[in-house]
N, C-alpha and C. Protein backbone atom coordinates (compact mmCIF):
# COMPACT_ATOMS: atom_id res chain seq x y z
N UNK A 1 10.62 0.31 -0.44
CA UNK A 1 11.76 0.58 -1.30
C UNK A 1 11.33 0.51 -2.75
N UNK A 2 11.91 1.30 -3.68
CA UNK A 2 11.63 1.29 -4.89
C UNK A 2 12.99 0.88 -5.90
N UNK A 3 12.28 0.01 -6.80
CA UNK A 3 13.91 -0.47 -7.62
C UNK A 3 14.44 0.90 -8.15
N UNK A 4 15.56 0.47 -8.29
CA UNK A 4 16.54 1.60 -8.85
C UNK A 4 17.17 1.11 -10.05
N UNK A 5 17.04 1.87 -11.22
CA UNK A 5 17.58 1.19 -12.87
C UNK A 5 18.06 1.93 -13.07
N UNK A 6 20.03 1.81 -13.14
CA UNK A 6 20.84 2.82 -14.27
C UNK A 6 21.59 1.85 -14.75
N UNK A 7 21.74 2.94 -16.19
CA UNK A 7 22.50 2.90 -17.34
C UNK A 7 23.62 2.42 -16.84
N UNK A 8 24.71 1.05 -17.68
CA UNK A 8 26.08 0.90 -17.45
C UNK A 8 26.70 0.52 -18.22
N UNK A 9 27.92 0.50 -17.88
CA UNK A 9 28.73 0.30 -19.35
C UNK A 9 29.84 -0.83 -19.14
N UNK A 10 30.68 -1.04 -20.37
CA UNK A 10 31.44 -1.99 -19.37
C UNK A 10 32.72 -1.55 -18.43
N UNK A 11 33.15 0.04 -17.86
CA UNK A 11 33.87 0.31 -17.15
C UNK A 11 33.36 0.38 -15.90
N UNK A 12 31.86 0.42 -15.81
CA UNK A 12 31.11 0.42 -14.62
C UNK A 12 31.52 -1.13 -14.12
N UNK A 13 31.00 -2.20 -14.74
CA UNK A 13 30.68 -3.44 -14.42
C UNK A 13 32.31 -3.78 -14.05
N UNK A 14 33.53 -3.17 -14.72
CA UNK A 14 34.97 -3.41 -13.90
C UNK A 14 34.74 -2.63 -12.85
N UNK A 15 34.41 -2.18 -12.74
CA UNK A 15 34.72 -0.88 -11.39
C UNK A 15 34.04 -1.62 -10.46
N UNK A 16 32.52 -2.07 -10.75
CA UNK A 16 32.13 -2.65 -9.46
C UNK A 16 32.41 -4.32 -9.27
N UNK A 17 33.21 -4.63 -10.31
CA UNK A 17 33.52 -6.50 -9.62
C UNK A 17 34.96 -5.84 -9.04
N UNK A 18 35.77 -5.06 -9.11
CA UNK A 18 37.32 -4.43 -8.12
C UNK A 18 36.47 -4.26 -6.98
N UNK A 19 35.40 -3.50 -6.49
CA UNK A 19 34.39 -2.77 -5.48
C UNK A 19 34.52 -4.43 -4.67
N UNK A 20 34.20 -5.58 -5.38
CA UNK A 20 32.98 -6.75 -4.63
C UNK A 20 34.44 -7.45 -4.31
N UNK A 21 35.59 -7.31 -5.46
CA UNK A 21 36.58 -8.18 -4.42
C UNK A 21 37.24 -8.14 -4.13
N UNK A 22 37.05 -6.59 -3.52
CA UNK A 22 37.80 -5.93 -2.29
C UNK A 22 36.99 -5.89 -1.08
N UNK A 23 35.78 -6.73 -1.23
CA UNK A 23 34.95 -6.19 -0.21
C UNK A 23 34.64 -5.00 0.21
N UNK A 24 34.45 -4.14 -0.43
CA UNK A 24 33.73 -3.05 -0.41
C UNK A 24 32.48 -3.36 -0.59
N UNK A 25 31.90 -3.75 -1.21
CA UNK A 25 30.66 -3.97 -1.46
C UNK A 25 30.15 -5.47 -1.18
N UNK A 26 29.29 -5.42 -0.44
CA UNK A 26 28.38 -6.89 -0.53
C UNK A 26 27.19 -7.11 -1.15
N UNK A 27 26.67 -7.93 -2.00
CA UNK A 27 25.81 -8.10 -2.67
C UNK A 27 24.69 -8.84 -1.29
N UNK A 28 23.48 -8.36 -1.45
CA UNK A 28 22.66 -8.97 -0.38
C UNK A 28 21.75 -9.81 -0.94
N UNK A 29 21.42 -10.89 -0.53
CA UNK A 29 20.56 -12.43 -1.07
C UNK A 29 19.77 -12.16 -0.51
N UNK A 30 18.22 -12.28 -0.68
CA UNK A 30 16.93 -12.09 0.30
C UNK A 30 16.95 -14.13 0.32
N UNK A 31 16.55 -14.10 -0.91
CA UNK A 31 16.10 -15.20 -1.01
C UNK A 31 16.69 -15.89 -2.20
N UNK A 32 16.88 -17.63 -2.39
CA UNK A 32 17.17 -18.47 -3.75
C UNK A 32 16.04 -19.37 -4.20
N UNK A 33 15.88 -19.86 -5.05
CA UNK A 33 15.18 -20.91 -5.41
C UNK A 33 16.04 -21.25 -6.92
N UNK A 34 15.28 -23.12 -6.94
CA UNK A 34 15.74 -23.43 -7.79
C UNK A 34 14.86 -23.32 -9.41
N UNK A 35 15.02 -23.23 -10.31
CA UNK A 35 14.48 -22.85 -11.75
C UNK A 35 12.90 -23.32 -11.68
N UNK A 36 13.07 -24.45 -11.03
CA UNK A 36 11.69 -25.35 -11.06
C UNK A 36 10.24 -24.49 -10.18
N UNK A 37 10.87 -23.47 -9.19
CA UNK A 37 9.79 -22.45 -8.28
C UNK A 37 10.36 -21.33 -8.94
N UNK A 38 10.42 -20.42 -10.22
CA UNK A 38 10.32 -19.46 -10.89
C UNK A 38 9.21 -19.54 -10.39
N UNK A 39 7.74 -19.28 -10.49
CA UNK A 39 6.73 -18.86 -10.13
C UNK A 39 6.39 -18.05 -9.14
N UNK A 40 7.00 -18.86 -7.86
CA UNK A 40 7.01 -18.87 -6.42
C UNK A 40 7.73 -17.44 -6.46
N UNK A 41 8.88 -17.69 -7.10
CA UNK A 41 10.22 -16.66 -6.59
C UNK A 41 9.25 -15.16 -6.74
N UNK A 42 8.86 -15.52 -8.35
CA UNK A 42 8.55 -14.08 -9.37
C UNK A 42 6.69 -13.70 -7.92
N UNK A 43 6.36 -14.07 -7.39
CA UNK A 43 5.15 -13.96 -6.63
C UNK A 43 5.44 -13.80 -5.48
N UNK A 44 7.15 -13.90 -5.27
CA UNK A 44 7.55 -13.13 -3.71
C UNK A 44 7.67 -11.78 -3.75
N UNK A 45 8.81 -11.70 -5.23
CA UNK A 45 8.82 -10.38 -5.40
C UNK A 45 8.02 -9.28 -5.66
N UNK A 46 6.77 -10.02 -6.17
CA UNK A 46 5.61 -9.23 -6.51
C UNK A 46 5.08 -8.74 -5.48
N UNK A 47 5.18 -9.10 -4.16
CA UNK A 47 4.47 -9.39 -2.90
C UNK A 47 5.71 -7.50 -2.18
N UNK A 48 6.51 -7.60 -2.53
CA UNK A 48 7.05 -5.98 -2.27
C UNK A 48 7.59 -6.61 -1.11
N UNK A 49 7.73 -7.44 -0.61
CA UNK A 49 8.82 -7.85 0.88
C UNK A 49 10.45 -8.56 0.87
N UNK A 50 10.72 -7.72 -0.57
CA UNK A 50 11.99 -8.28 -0.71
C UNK A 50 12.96 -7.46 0.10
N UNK A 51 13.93 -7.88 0.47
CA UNK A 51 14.92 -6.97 1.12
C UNK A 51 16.73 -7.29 0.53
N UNK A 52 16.56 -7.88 -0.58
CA UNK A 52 17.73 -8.32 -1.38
C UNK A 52 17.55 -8.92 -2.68
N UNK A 53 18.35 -9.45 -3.26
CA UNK A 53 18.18 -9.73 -4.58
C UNK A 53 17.49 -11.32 -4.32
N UNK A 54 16.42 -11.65 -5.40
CA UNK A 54 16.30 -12.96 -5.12
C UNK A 54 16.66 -13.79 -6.33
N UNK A 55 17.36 -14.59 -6.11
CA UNK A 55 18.34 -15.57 -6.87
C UNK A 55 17.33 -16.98 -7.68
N UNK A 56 17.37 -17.19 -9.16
CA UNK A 56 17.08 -18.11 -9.30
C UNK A 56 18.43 -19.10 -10.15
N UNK A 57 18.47 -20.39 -9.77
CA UNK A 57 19.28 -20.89 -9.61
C UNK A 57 18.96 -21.84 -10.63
N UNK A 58 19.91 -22.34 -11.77
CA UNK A 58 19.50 -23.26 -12.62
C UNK A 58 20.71 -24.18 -12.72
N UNK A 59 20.33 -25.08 -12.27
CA UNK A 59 21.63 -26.37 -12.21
C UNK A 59 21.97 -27.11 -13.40
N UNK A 60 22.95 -27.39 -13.86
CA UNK A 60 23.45 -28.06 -15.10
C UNK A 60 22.34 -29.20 -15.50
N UNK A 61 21.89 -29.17 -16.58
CA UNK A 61 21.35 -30.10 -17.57
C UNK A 61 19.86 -29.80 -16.96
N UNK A 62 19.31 -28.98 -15.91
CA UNK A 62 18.21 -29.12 -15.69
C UNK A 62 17.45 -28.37 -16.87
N UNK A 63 17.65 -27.17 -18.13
CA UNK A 63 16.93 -26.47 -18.70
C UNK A 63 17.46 -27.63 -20.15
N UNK A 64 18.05 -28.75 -20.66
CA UNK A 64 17.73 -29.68 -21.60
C UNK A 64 16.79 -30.80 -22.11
């Protein structure tokens, strides 16, 4: 699979949160990690076996 990058605006970004909560659309998670395996995450994706978005996750007060 190859990423896909378009242009949006902000009537797009309404159009598709009406889309997500109506369930029309599902957003797909491959994978999460927390801020601390950025490395890990960014060296999965590099690896081309993603099959969803992969999530990094930064918990309150951890980036102070």
């Amino acid at each position: 699979a190859r990423p896909f990058v378009a242009n949006t605006d902000s009537e797009d970004l309404v159009a598709l949160k009406e889309l997500i909560e109506a369930g029309l659309v599902t957003p797909v998670i491959d994978r999460t990690y927390p801020l601390s395996r950025t490395p890990e995450a960014l060296s999965y994706t590099g690896k081309g076996h993603v099959r969803g978005k992969v999530v990094i996750v930064v918990e309150e007060g951890e980036n102070s």
